[in-house]
C-alpha atoms as a PDB file:
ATOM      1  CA  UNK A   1       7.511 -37.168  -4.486  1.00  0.00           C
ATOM      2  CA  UNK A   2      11.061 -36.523  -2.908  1.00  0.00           C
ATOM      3  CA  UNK A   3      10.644 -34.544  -0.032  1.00  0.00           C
ATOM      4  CA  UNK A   4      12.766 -31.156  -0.815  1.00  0.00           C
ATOM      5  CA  UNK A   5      10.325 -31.203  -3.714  1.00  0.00           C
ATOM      6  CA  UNK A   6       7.352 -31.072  -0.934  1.00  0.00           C
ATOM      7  CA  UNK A   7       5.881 -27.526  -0.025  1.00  0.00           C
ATOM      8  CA  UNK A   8       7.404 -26.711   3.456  1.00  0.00           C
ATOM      9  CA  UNK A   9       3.912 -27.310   5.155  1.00  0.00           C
ATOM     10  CA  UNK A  10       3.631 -30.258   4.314  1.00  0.00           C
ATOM     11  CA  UNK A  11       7.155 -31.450   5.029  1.00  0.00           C
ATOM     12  CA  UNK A  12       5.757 -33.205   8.626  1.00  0.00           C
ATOM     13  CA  UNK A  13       2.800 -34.958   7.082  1.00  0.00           C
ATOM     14  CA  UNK A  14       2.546 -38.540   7.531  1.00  0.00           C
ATOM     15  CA  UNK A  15       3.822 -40.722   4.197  1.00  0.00           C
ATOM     16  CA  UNK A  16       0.882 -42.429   2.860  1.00  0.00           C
ATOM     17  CA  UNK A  17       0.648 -43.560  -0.767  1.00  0.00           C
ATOM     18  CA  UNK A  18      -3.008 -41.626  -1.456  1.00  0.00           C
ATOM     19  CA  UNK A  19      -1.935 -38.508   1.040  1.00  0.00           C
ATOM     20  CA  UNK A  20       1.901 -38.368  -1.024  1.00  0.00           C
ATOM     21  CA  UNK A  21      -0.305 -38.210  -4.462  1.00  0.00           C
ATOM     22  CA  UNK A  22      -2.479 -35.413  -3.246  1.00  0.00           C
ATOM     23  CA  UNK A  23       0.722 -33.661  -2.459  1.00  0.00           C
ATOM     24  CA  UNK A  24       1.683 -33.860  -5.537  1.00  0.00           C
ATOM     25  CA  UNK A  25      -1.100 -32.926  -7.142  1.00  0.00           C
ATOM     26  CA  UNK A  26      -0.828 -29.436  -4.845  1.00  0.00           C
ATOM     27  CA  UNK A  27       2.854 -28.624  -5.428  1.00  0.00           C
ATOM     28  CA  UNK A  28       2.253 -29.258  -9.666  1.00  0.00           C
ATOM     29  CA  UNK A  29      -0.564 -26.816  -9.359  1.00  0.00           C
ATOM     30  CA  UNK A  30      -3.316 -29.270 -10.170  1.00  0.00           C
ATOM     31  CA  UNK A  31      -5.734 -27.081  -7.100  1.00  0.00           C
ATOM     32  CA  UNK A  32      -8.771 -29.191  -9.055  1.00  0.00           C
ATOM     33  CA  UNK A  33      -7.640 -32.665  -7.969  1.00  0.00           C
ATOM     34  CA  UNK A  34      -6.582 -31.269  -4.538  1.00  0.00           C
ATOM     35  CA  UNK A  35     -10.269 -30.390  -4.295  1.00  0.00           C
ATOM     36  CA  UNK A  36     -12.213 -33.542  -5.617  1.00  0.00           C
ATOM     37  CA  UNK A  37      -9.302 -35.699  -3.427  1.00  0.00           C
ATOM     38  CA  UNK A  38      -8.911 -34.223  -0.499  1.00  0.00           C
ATOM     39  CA  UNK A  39     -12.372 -34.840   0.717  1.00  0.00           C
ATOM     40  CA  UNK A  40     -12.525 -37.966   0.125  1.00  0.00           C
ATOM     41  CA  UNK A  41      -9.317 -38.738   1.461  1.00  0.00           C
ATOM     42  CA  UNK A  42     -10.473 -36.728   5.099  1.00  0.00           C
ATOM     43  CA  UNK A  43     -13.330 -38.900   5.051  1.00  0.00           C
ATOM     44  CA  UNK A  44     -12.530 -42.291   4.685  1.00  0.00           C
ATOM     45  CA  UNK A  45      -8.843 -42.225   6.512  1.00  0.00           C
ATOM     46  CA  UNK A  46      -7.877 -43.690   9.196  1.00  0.00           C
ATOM     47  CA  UNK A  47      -5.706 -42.448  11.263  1.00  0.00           C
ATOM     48  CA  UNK A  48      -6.243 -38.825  12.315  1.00  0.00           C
ATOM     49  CA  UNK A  49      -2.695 -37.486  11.141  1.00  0.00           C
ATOM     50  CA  UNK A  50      -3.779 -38.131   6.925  1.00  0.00           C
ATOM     51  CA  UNK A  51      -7.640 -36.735   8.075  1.00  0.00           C
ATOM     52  CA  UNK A  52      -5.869 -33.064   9.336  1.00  0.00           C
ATOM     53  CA  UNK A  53      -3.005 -33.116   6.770  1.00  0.00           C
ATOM     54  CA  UNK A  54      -6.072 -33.655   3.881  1.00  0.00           C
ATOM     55  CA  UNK A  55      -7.788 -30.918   5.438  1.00  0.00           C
ATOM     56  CA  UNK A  56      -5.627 -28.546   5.601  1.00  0.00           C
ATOM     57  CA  UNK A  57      -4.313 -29.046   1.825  1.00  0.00           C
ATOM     58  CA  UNK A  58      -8.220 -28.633   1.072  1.00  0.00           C
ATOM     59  CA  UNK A  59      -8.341 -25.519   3.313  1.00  0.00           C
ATOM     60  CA  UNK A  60      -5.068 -24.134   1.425  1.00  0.00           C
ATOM     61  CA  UNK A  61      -6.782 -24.186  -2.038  1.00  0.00           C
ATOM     62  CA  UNK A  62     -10.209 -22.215  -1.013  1.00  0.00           C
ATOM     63  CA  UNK A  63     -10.003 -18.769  -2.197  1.00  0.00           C
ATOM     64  CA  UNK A  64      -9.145 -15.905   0.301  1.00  0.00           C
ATOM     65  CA  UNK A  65     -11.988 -14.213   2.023  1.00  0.00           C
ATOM     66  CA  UNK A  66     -10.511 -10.434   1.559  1.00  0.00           C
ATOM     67  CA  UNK A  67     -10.089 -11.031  -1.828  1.00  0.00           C
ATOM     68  CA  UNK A  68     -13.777 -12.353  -2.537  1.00  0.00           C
ATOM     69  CA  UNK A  69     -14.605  -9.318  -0.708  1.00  0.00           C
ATOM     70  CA  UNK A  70     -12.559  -6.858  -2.913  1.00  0.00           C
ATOM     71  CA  UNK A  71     -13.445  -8.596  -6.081  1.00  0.00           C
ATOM     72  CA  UNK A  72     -17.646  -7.554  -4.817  1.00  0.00           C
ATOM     73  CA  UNK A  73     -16.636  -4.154  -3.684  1.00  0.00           C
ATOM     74  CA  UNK A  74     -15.473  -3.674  -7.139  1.00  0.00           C
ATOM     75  CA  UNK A  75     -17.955  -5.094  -9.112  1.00  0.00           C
ATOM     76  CA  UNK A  76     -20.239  -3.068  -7.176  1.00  0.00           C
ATOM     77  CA  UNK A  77     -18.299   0.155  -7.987  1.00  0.00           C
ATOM     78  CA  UNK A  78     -18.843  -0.397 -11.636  1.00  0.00           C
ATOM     79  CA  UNK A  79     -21.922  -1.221 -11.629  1.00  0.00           C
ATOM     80  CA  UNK A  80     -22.932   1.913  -9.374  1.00  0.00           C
ATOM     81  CA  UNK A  81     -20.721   4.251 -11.509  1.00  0.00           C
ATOM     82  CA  UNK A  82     -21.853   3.048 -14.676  1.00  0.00           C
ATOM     83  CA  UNK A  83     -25.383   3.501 -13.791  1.00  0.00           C
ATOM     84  CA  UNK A  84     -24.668   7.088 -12.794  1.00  0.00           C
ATOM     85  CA  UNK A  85     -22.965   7.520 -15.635  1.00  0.00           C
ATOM     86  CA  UNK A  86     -26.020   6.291 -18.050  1.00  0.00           C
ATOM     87  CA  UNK A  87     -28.169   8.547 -16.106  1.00  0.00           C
ATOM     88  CA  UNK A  88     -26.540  11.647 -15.882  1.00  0.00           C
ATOM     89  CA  UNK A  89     -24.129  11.782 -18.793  1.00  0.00           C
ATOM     90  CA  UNK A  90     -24.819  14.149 -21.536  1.00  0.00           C
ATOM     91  CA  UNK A  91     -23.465  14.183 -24.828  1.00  0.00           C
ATOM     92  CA  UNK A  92     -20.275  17.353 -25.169  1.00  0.00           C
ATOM     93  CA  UNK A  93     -21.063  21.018 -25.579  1.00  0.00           C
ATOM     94  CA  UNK A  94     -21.447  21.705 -29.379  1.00  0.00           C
ATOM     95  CA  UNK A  95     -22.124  18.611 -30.585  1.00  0.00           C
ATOM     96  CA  UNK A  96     -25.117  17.226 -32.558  1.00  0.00           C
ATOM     97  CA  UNK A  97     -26.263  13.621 -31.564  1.00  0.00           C
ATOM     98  CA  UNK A  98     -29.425  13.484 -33.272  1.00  0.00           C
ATOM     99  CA  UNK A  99     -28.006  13.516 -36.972  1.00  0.00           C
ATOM    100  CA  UNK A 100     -24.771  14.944 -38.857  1.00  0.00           C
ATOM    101  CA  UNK A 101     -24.294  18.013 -40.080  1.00  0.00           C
ATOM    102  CA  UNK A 102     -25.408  18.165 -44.041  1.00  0.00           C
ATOM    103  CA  UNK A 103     -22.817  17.948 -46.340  1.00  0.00           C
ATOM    104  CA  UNK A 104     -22.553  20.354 -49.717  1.00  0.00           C
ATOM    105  CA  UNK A 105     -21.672  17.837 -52.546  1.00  0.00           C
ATOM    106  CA  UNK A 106     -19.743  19.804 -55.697  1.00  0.00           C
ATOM    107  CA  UNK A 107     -22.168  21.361 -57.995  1.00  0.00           C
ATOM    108  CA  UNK A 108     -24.633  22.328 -55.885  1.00  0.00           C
ATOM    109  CA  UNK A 109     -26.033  25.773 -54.666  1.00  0.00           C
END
């Protein structure tokens, strides 16, 4: 990977052949390898530089905390309102929900 092409966090990382391809794999979108890689990479490194840098790629693809948190606050919404709604809703003045109105067909009284 050339590095203008590298995201501008990772511009000081060290250059090391498995650390460069999970780089890549980050800046092409590809958030799945980043994941299974990065681990692996933290763990069996060497030097201390490649352990952080894997890290904090790994740490940059986790999902955001406030938006977990919306995303339950809003499923929790629904549900509440919808089970309010299934409770206490009631069908519109005027109408008849337990069958149609009877219909005259021609020729009859």
């Amino acid at each position: 990977m050339t590095p203008d092409r590298r995201p501008s966090f990772a511009r000081d990382f060290p250059r090391t052949a498995a650390l460069d391809a999970i780089v890549d794999a980050f800046a092409r979108g590809d958030y799945a390898r980043v994941r299974s890689e990065a681990p692996k990479l933290a763990e069996s490194a060497t030097e201390d530089e490649v352990r952080l840098a894997a890290r904090a790629l790994l740490e940059r693809t986790r999902p955001d905390p406030t938006a977990l948190a919306l995303l339950a606050l809003t499923a929790a919404l629904l549900l509440v309102l919808s089970a309010w709604w299934i409770v206490h809703g009631k069908p519109p003045p005027g109408s008849n929900s337990i069958s149609p109105p009877a219909r005259s067909t021609p020729g009859s009284p």
